[in-house]
C-alpha atoms as a PDB file:
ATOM      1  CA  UNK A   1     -72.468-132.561  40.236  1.00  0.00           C
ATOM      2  CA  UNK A   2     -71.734-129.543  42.384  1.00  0.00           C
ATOM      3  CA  UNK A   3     -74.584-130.747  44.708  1.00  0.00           C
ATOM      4  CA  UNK A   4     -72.352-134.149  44.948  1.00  0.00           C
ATOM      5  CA  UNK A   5     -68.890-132.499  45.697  1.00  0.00           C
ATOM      6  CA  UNK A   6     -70.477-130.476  48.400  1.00  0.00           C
ATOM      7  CA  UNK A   7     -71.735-133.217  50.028  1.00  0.00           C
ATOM      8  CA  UNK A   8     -67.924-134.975  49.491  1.00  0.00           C
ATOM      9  CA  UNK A   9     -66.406-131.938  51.295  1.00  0.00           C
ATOM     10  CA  UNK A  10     -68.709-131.744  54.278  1.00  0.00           C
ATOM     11  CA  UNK A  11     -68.971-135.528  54.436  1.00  0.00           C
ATOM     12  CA  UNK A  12     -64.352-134.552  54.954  1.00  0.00           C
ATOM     13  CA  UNK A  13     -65.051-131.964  57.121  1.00  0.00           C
ATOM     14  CA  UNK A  14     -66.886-133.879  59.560  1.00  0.00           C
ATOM     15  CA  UNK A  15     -64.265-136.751  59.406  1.00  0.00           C
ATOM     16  CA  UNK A  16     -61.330-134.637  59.953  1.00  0.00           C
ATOM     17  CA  UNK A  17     -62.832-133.091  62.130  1.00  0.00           C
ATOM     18  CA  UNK A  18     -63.898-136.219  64.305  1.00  0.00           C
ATOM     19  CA  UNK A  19     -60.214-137.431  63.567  1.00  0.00           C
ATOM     20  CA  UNK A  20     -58.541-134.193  65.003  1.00  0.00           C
ATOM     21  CA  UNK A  21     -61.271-134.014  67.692  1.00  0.00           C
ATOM     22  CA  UNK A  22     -60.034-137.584  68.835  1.00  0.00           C
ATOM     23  CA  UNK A  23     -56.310-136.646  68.718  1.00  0.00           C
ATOM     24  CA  UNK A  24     -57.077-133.771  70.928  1.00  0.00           C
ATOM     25  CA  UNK A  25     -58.830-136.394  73.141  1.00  0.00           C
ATOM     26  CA  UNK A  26     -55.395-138.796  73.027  1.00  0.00           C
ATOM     27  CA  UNK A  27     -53.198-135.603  74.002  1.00  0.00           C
ATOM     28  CA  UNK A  28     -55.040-133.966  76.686  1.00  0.00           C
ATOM     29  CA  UNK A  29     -55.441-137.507  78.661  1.00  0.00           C
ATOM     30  CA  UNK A  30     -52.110-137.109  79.613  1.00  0.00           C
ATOM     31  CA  UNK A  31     -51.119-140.939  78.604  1.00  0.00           C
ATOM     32  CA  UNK A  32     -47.258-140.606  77.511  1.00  0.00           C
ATOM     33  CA  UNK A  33     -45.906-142.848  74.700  1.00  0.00           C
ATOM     34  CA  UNK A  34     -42.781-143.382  73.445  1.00  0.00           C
ATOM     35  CA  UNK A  35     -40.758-141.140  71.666  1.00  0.00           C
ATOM     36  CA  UNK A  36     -42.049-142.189  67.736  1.00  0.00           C
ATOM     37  CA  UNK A  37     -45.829-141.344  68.964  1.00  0.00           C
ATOM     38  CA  UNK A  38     -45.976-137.975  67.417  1.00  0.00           C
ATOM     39  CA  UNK A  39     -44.601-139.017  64.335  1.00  0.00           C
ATOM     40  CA  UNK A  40     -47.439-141.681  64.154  1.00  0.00           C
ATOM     41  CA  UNK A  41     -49.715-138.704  64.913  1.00  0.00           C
ATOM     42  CA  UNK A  42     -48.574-136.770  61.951  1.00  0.00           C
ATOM     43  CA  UNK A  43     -48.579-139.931  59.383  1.00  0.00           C
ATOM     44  CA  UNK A  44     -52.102-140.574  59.954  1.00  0.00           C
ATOM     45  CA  UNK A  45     -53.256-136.991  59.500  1.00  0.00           C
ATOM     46  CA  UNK A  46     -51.270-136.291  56.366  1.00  0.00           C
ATOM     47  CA  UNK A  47     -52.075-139.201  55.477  1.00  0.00           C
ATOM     48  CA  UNK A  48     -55.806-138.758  55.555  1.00  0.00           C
ATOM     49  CA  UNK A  49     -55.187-135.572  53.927  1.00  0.00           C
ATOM     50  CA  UNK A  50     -53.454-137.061  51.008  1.00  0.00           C
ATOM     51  CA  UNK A  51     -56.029-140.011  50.419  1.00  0.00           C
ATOM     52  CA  UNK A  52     -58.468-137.565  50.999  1.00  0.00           C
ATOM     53  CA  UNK A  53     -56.677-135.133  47.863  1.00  0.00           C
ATOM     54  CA  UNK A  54     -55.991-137.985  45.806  1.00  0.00           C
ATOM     55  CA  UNK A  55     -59.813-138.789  46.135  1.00  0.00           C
ATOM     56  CA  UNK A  56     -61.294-135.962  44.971  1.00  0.00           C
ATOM     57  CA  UNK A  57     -58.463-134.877  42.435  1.00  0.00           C
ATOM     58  CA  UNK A  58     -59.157-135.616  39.171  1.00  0.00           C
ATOM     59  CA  UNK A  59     -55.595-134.251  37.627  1.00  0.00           C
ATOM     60  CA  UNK A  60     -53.567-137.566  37.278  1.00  0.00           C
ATOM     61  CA  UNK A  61     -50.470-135.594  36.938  1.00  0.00           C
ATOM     62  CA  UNK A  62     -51.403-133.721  40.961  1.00  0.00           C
ATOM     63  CA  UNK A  63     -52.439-137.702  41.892  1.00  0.00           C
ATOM     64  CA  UNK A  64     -48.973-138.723  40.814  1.00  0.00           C
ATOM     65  CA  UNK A  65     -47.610-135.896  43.041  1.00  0.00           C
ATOM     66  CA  UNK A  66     -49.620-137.020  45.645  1.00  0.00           C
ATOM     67  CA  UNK A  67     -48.636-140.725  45.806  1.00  0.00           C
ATOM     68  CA  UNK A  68     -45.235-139.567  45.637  1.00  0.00           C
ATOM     69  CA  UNK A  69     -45.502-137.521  48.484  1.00  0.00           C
ATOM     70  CA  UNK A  70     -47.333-140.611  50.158  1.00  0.00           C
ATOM     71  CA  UNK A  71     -44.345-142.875  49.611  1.00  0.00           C
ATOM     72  CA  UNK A  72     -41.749-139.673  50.718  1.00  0.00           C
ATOM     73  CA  UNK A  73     -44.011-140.136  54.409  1.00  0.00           C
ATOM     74  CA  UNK A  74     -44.291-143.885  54.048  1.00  0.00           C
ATOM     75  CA  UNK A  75     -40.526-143.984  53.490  1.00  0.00           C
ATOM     76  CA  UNK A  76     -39.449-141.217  55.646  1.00  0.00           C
ATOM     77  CA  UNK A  77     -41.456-142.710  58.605  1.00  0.00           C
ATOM     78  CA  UNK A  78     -39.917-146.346  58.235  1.00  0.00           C
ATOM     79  CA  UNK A  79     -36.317-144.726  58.137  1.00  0.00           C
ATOM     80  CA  UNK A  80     -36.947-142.820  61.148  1.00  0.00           C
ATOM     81  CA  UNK A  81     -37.901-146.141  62.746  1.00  0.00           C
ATOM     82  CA  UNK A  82     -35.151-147.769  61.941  1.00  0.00           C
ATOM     83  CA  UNK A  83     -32.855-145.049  63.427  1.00  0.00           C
ATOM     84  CA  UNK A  84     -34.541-145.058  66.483  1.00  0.00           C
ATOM     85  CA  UNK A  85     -34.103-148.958  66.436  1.00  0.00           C
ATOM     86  CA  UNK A  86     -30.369-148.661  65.611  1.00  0.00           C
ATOM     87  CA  UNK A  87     -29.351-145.453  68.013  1.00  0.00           C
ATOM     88  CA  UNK A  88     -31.665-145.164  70.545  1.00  0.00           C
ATOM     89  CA  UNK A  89     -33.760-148.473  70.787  1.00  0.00           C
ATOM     90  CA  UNK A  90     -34.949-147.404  74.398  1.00  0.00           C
ATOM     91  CA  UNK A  91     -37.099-144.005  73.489  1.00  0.00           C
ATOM     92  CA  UNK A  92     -39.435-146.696  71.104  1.00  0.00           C
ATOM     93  CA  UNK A  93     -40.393-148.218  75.084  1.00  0.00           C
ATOM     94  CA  UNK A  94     -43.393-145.863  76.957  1.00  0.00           C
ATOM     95  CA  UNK A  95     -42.651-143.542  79.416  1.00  0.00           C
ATOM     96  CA  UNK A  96     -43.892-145.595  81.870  1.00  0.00           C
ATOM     97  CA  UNK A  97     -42.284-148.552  80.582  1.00  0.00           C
ATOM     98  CA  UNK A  98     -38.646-145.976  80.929  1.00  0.00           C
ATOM     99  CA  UNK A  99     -39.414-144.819  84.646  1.00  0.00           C
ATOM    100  CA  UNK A 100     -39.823-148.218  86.012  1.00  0.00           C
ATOM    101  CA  UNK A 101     -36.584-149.179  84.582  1.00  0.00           C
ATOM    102  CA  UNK A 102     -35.062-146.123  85.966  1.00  0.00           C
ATOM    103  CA  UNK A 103     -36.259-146.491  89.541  1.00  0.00           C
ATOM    104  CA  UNK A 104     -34.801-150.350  89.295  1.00  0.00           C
ATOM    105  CA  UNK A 105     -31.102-148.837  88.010  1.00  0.00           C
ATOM    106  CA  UNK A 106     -31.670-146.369  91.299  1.00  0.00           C
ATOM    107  CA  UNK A 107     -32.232-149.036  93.269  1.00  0.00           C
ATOM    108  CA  UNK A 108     -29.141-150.941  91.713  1.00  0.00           C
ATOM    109  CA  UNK A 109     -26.955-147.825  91.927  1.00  0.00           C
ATOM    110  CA  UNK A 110     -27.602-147.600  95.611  1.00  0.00           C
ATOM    111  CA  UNK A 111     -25.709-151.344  96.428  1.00  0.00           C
ATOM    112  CA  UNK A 112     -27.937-152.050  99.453  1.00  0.00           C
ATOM    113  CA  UNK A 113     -29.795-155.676  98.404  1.00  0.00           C
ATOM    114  CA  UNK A 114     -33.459-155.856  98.552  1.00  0.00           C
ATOM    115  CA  UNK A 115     -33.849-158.315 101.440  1.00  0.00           C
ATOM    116  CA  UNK A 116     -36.635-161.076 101.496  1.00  0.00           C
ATOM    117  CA  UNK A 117     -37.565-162.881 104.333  1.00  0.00           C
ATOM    118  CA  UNK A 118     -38.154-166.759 104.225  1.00  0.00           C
ATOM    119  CA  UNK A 119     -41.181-167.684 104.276  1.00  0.00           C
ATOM    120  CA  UNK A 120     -42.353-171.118 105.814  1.00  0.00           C
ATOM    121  CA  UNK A 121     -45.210-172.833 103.942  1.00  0.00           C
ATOM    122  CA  UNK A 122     -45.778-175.835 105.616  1.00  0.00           C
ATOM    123  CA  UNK A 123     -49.476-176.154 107.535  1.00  0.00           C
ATOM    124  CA  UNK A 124     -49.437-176.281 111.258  1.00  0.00           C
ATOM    125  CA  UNK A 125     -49.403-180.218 112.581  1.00  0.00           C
ATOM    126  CA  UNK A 126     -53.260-179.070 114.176  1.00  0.00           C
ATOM    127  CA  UNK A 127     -54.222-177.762 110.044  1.00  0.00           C
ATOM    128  CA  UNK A 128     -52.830-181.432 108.630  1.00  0.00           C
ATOM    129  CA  UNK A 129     -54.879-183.275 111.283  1.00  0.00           C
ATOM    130  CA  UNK A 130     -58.306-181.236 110.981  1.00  0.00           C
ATOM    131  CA  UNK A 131     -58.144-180.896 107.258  1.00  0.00           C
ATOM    132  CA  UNK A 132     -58.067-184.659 106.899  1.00  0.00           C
ATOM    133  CA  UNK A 133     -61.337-185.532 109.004  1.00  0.00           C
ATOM    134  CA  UNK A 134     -63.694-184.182 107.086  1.00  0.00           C
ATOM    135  CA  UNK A 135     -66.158-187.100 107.119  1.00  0.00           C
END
């Protein structure tokens, strides 16, 4: 039995610590997401953490603690959402997705049009008559 649970809580170790290893990995690339990304971040690791607990708990009254906690993130997460949806719908978009659509109010702030030439896409006379001898 002892020989079982210490195989349980290495068996965890190594998963958290592939799970934190790859969360380092997502934060030193340098990608930017939107403004709700850390909170995923969070969720999923206390999540883990609380599956993990409610795993290898065997106290039904600290597994009903733990589910409760559980639905306090679950619930806490989806309201945060929503205010972000409601107040501030534009930090839920990427960072890159935000600086492009800065750059294009810029370029509306200044007034000046963006010009674009016409372009004539009719073939040359001496193209119409060569590409139709092709025999």
């Amino acid at each position: 039995m002892e020989q079982s649970l210490h195989l349980h809580t290495k068996l965890a170790r190594n998963i958290l610590e592939q799970v934190f290893g790859n969360i380092a990995n997502i934060l030193k690339s340098g990608k930017k997401h939107n403004a709700f990304f850390p909170f995923i971040l969070f969720f999923f690791v206390a999540s883990v953490i609380i599956f993990s607990l409610i795993k290898f708990v065997n106290d039904k009254e600290m597994t009903g603690k733990l589910i409760n906690a559980e639905i306090v993130l679950i619930a806490f997460g989806c309201l945060m959402y929503l205010l972000f949806y409601l107040f501030k719908p534009d930090r839920l978009q990427s960072e890159s997705y935000l600086l492009e659509d800065k750059k294009l109010s810029m370029i509306a702030q200044k007034g000046n049009p963006i010009e674009i030439n016409p372009v004539d896409l009719t073939p040359p006379v001496s193209q119409l008559n060569q590409g139709g001898s092709n025999d």
